[in-house]
Each structure stands twice: as C-alpha cells, then as structure tokens.
Protein backbone atom coordinates (compact mmCIF):
# COMPACT_ATOMS: atom_id res chain seq x y z
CA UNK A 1 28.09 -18.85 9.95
CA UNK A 2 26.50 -16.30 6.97
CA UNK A 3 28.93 -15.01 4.45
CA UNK A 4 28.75 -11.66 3.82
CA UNK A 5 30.14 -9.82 0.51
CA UNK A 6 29.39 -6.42 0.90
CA UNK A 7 30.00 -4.13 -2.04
CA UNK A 8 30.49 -0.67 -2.43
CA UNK A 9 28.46 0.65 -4.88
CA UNK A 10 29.62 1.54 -8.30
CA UNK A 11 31.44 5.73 -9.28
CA UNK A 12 29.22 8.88 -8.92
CA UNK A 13 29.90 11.94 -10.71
CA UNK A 14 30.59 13.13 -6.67
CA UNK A 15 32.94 10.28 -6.54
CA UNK A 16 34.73 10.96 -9.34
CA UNK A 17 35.59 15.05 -8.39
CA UNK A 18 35.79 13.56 -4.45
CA UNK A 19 33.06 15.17 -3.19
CA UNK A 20 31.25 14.05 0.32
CA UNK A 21 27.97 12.27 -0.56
CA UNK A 22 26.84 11.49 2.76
CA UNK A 23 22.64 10.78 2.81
CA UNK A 24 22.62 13.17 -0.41
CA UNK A 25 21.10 10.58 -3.73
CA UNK A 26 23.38 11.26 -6.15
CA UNK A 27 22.89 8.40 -9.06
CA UNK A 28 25.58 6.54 -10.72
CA UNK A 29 27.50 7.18 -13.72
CA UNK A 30 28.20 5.61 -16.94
CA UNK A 31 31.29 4.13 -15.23
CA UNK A 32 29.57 3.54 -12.05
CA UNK A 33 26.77 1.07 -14.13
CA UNK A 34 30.19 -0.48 -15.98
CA UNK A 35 31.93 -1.04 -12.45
CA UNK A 36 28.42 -2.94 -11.18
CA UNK A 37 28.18 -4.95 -14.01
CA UNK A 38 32.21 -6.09 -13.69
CA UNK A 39 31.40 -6.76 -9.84
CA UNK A 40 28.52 -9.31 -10.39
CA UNK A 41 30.41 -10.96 -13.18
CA UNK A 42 33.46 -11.35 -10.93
CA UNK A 43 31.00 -13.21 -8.48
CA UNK A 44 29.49 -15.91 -10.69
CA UNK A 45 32.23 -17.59 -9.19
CA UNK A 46 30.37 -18.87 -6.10
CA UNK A 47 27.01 -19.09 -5.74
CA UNK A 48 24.75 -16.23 -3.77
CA UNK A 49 21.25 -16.83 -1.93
CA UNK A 50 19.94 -13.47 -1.55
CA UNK A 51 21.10 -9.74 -2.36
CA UNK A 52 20.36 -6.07 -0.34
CA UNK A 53 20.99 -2.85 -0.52
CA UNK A 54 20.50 0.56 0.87
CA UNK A 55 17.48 2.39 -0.59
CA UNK A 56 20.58 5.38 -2.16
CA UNK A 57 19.96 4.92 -5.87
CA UNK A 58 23.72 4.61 -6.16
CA UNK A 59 23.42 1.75 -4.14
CA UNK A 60 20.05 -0.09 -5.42
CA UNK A 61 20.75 0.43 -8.79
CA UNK A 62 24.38 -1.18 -8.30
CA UNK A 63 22.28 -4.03 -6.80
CA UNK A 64 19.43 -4.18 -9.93
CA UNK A 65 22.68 -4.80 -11.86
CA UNK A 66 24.54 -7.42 -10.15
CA UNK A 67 21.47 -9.46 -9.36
CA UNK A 68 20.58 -9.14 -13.07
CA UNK A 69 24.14 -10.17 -13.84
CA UNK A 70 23.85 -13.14 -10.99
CA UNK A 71 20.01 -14.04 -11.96
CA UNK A 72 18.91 -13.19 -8.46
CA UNK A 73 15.60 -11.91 -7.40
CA UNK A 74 15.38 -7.81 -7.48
CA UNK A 75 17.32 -6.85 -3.91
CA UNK A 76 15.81 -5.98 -0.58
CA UNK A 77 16.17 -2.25 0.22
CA UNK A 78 16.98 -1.53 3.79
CA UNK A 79 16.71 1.95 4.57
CA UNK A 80 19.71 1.29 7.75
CA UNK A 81 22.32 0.28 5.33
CA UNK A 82 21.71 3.97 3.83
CA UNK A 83 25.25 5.97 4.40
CA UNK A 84 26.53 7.38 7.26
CA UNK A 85 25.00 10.66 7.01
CA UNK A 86 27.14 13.96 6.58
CA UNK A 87 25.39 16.94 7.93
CA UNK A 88 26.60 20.23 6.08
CA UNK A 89 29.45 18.85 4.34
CA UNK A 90 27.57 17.03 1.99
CA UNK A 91 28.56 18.19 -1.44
CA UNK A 92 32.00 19.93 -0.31
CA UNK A 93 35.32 18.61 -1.31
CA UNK A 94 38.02 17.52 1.36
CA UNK A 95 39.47 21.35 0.80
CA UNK A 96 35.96 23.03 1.12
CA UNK A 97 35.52 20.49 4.70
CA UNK A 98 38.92 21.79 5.65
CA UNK A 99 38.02 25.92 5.17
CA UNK A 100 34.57 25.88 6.42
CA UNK A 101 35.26 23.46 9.52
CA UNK A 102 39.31 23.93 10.07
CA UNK A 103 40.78 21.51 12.75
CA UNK A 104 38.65 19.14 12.98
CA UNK A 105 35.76 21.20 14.21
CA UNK A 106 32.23 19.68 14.65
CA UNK A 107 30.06 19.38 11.74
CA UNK A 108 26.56 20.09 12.19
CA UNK A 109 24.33 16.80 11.32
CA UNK A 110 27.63 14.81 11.06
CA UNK A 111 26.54 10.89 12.23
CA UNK A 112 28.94 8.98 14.10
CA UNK A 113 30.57 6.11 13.08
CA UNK A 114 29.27 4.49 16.14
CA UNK A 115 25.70 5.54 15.48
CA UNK A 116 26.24 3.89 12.09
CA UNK A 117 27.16 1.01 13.41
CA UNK A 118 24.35 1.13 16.10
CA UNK A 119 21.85 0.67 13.16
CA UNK A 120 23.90 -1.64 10.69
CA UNK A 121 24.88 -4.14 12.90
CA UNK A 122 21.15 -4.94 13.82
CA UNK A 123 20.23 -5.44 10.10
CA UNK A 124 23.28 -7.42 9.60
CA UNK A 125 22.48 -9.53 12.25
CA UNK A 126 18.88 -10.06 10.78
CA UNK A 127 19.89 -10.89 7.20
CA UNK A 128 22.48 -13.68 9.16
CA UNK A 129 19.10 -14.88 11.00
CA UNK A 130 17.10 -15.44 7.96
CA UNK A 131 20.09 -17.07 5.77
CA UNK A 132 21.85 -19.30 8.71
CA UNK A 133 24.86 -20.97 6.69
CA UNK A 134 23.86 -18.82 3.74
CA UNK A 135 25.70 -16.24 1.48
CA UNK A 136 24.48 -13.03 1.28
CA UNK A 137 25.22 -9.38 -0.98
CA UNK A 138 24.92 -6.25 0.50
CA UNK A 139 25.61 -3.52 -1.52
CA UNK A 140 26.12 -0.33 0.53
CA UNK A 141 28.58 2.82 1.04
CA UNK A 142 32.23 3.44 1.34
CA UNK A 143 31.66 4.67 5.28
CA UNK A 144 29.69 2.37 5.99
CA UNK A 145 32.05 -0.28 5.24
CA UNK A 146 34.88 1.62 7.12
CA UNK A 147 32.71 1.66 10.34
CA UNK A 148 32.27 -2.26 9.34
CA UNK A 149 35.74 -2.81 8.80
CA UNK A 150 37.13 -1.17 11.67
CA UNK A 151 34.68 -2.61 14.10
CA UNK A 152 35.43 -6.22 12.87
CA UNK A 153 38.82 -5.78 13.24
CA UNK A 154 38.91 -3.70 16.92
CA UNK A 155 40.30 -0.83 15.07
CA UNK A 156 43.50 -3.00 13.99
CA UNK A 157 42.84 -2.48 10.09
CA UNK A 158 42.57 1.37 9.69
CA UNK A 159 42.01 2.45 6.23
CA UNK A 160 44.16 5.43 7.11
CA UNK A 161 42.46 7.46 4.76
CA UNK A 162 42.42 5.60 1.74
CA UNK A 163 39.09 4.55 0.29
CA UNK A 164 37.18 1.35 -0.16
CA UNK A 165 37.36 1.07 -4.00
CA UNK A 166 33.64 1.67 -5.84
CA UNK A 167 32.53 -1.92 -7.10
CA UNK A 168 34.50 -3.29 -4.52
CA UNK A 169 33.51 -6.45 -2.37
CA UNK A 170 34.23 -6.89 1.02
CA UNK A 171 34.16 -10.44 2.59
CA UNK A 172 33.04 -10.63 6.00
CA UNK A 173 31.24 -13.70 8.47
CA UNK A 174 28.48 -13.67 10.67
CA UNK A 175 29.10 -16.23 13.35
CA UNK A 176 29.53 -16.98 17.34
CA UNK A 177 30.91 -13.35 18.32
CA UNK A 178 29.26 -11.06 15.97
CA UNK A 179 30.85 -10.06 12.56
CA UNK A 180 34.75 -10.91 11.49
CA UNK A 181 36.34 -9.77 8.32
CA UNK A 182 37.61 -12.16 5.71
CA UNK A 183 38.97 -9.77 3.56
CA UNK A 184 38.85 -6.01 2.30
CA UNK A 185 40.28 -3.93 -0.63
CA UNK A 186 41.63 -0.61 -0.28
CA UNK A 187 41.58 2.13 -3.36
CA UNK A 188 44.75 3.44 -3.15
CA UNK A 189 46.36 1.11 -5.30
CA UNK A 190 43.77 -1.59 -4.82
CA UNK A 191 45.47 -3.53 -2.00
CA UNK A 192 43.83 -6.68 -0.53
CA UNK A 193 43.75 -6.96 2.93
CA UNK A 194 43.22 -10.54 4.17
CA UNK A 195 42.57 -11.03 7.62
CA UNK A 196 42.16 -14.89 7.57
C-alpha cells in the first residue's frame, strides 16, 4: 500500500474573504506561506519519498515550501490535481453564488465532482505505481479533497459544508480496492476525523 498525505494548500487573500477560487490562480498570502511552512515542519515526523502538486501557484508554492522545509527534491506539478473548476462563480462569495444562481440553479462551466474525480483518481493511482509501499505528498485544493474524501468513504463522511482547513493534511492509502481514508480534518473547529 502507498501512503498518501494530501494537503490543502496554505490561505489566499480569496480564502480569507471566502471567495470561490475554482481554476482562477490566485497566490498565497503572508499567512498562507506561514501555514506551509508549519505543515512541513509538523511532518518531519515521518519520513516522505516524493512530493506533488497541482500546477495553481497556491498549490506549488505551498509545495516549494514544505519540500524545502522536508529537504525534498522541488515537487512534480500535475496539471489533474488542479481544482475542481468553477465556471462563473469564480470570484463570487457564497451570497453573490446564492443571488446570481438562486436554488441551486446550474452554473455555467461548473465541473462535477465526479469529473474531478474521473481525472484525480488516475494520477493518484500513478503516483501509488511509481512509489509501491512508499509515502507520498500531494498538495492540492479544498474540493478536490472533498471529492477525495467522500469517494473514499462512499459518501459516509460528508463535510456538510464545513471546509478542509488550509495547511491541512489528509491521510489516505492506496491499496487492493482503490483509495481508503486514514484520516481528515475539518475547519470548523478543526475536528479530526479518523476513519481507521
């Protein structure tokens, strides 16, 4: 089996005034680079054979940091681990989603969590191939973690609306069956879910 920890990359100025960032590159912020830096301390703790990311510069960056902080080579950019992408409500807040598409009316460009899926599962499943029994980073997006979380766990783990915490790290396996989640945390009030 391949250990995953996949991390959430660190704030954005979008996170911090909750707006949707979808596919849109916003960078991170001062306490974005602080979060990253706090994550790859907290995982000097075990040891880590390779680290990737999504191409975002929220996300890469994030990565640059916690390898530098881990002294692993500069991370592998896969443009599939890139998050789930928005369509015209990139850049609104929940409120501005809610007035310009009331009751859950279809967004325009709006990706599926099921098309997300459809192209992170595949790169999971090659990062597992070329570290068998290895321990790998990925250092990704908040809905792109949801689709991971909720597909791991048959839709028995919801994260009923609360967020996966920025500079968070997930803990999933790669194994007989496809991928299984070790543990999660939730932003809320930065519960930890542990699923065994």
């Amino acid at each position: 089996m391949t250990t995953f920890g996949i991390v959430r990359h660190g704030q954005t100025d979008w996170n911090l005034h909750k707006r949707i960032q979808g596919s849109t590159d916003i960078p991170l912020n001062d306490d974005g680079r602080r979060q990253a830096i706090e994550t790859g301390a907290s995982l000097r703790d075990g040891h880590w054979d390779a680290i990737v990311a999504s191409p975002l510069s929220r996300a890469s960056e994030t990565a640059l940091i916690i390898a530098h902080e881990l002294g692993l080579p500069e991370p592998e950019l896969i443009p599939d681990l890139a998050e789930r992408r928005h369509g015209e409500i990139e850049g609104l807040s929940d409120a501005e989603r809610a007035l310009r598409f009331p009751d859950d009316a279809s967004v325009p460009g709006l990706e599926t969590r099921q098309e997300v899926l459809d192209r992170v599962l595949p790169v999971l499943e090659r990062v597992a191939g070329r570290h068998p029994g290895g321990r790998v980073l990925i250092v990704s997006h908040g809905g792109v973690i949801s689709a991971l979380v909720r597909h791991a766990t048959d839709g028995d783990l919801e994260t009923g609306g609360r967020m996966i915490a920025n500079g968070s790290v997930q803990r999933f396996r790669w194994g007989a069956g496809g991928l299984h989640l070790i543990e999660c945390r939730l932003d809320a009030d930065e519960d930890t879910v542990a699923t065994g």
